[in-house]
Protein backbone atom coordinates (compact mmCIF):
# COMPACT_ATOMS: atom_id res chain seq x y z
CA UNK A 1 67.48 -16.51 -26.86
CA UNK A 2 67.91 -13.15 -25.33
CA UNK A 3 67.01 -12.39 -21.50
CA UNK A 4 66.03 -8.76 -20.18
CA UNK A 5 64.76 -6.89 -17.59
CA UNK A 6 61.92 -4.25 -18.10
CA UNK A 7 61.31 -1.22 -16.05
CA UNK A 8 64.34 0.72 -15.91
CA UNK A 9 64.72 4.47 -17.01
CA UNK A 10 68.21 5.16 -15.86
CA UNK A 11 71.76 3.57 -17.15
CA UNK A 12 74.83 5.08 -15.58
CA UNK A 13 77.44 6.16 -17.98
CA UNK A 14 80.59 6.08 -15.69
CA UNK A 15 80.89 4.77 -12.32
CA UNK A 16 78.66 6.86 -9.16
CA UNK A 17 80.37 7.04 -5.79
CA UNK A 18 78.84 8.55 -2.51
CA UNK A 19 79.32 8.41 1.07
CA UNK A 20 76.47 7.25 2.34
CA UNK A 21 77.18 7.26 6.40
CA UNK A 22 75.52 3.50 6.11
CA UNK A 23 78.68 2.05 7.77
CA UNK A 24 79.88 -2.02 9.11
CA UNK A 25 78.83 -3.86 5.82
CA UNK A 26 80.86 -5.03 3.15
CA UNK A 27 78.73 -6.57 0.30
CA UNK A 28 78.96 -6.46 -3.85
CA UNK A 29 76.94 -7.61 -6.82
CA UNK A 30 77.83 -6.63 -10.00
CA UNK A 31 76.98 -3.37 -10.01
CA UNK A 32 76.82 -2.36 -6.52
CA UNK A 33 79.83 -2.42 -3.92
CA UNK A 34 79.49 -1.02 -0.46
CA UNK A 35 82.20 -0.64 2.15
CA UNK A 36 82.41 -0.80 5.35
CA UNK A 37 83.09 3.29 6.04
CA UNK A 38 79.86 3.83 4.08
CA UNK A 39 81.49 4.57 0.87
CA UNK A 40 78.67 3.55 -1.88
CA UNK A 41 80.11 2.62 -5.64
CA UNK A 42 77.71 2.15 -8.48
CA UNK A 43 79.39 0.75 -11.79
CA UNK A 44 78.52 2.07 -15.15
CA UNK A 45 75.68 -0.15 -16.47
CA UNK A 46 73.59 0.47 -13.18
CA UNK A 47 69.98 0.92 -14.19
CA UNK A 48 67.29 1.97 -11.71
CA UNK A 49 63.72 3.50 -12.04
CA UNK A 50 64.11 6.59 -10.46
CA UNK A 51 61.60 7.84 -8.22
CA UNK A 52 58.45 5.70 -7.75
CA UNK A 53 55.11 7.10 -6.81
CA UNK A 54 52.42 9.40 -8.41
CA UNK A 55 55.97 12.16 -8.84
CA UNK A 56 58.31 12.90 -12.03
CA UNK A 57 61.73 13.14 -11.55
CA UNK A 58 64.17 15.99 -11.81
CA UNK A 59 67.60 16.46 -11.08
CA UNK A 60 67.20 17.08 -7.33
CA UNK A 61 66.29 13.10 -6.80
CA UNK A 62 68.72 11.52 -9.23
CA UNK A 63 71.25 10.74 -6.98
CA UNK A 64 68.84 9.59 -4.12
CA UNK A 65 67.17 7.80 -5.97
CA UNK A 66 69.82 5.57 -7.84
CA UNK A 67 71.65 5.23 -4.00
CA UNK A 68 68.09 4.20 -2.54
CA UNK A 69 67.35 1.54 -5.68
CA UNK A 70 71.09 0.46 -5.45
CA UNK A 71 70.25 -0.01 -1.26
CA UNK A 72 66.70 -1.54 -1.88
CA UNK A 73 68.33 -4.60 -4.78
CA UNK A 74 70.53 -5.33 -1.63
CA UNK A 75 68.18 -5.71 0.77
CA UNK A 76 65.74 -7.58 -1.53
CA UNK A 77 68.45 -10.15 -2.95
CA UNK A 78 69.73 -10.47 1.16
CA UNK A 79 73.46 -9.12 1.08
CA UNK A 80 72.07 -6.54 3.48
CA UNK A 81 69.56 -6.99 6.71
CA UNK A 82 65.77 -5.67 6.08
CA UNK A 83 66.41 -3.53 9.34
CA UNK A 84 68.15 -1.18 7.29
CA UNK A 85 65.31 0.21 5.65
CA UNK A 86 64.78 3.12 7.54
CA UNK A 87 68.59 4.30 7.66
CA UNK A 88 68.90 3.99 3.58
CA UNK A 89 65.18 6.38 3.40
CA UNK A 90 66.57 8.52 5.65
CA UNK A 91 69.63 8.73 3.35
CA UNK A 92 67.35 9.40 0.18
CA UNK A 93 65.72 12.51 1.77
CA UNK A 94 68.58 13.78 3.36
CA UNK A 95 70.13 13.25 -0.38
CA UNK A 96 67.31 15.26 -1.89
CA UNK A 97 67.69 17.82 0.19
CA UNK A 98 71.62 18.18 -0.31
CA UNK A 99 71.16 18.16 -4.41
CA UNK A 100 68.57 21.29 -3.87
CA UNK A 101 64.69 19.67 -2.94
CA UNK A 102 62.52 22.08 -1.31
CA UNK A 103 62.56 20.17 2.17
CA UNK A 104 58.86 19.65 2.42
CA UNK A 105 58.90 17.87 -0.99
CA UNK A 106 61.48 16.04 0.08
CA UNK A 107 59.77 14.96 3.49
CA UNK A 108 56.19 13.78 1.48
CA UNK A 109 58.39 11.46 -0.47
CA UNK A 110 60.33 10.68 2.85
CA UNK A 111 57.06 10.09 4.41
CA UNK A 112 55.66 7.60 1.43
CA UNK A 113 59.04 5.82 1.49
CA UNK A 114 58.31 5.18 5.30
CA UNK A 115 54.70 3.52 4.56
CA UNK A 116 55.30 1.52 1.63
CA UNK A 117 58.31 -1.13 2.34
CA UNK A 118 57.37 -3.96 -0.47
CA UNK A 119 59.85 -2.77 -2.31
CA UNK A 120 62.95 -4.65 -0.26
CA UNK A 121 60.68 -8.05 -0.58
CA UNK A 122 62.17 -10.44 -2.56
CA UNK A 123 58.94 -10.90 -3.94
CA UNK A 124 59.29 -7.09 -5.39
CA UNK A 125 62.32 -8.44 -8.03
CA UNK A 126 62.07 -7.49 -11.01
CA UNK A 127 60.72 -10.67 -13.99
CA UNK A 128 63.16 -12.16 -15.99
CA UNK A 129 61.79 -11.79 -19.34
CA UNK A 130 63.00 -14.21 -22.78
CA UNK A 131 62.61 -13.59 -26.25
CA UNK A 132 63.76 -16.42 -28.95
């Protein structure tokens, strides 16, 4: 029996490391490690959707938006307090901004980020799926 995960578009082919200015935590999974002087590490095999929303993606929201999903799986699976929500959108617009976003594009997708916060539930995980 096989288990997967659905919904991905992204795979990281060699480790992704930022610094985020989200500073004082220290947590890990197996993909994700975050120190405490903001520095954000994503390990080859990451996977995230890319930007969600009625948008496409392009190369100015790559890196916000595999930081932001990397932020959100924290904050959904509890290795990082829901309160940070607003400090890890404001780090995906200031992001797409900083890889080249026209700043009013980036602050409609800042602004939809702001309203729609099921996304750190843990409720919002992603189904385990099982083929024989």
């Amino acid at each position: 029996m096989i288990a997967y995960i659905k919904g991905y578009k992204y795979q990281l082919a060699e480790p992704y490391t930022a610094m985020t200015g989200i500073k004082g935590y220290r947590v890990s999974d197996r993909w994700i490690e975050l120190y405490e002087d903001g520095k954000l590490v994503l390990d080859t095999g990451f996977a995230w959707d890319g930007s969600s929303g009625p948008t496409w993606d392009n190369n100015t929201d790559k890196q916000s938006s595999a930081e932001h999903d990397a932020f959100c799986r924290l904050i959904r699976f509890g290795k990082l307090p829901r309160k940070l929500k607003a400090a890890v959108d404001k780090r995906y617009y200031n992001k797409c901004i900083e890889d080249g976003m026209w700043k009013i594009k980036a602050g409609w997708r800042y602004k939809a980020l702001q309203k729609v916060g099921s996304y750190v539930l843990p409720s919002s995980r992603k189904k385990i799926h099982y083929a024989p």
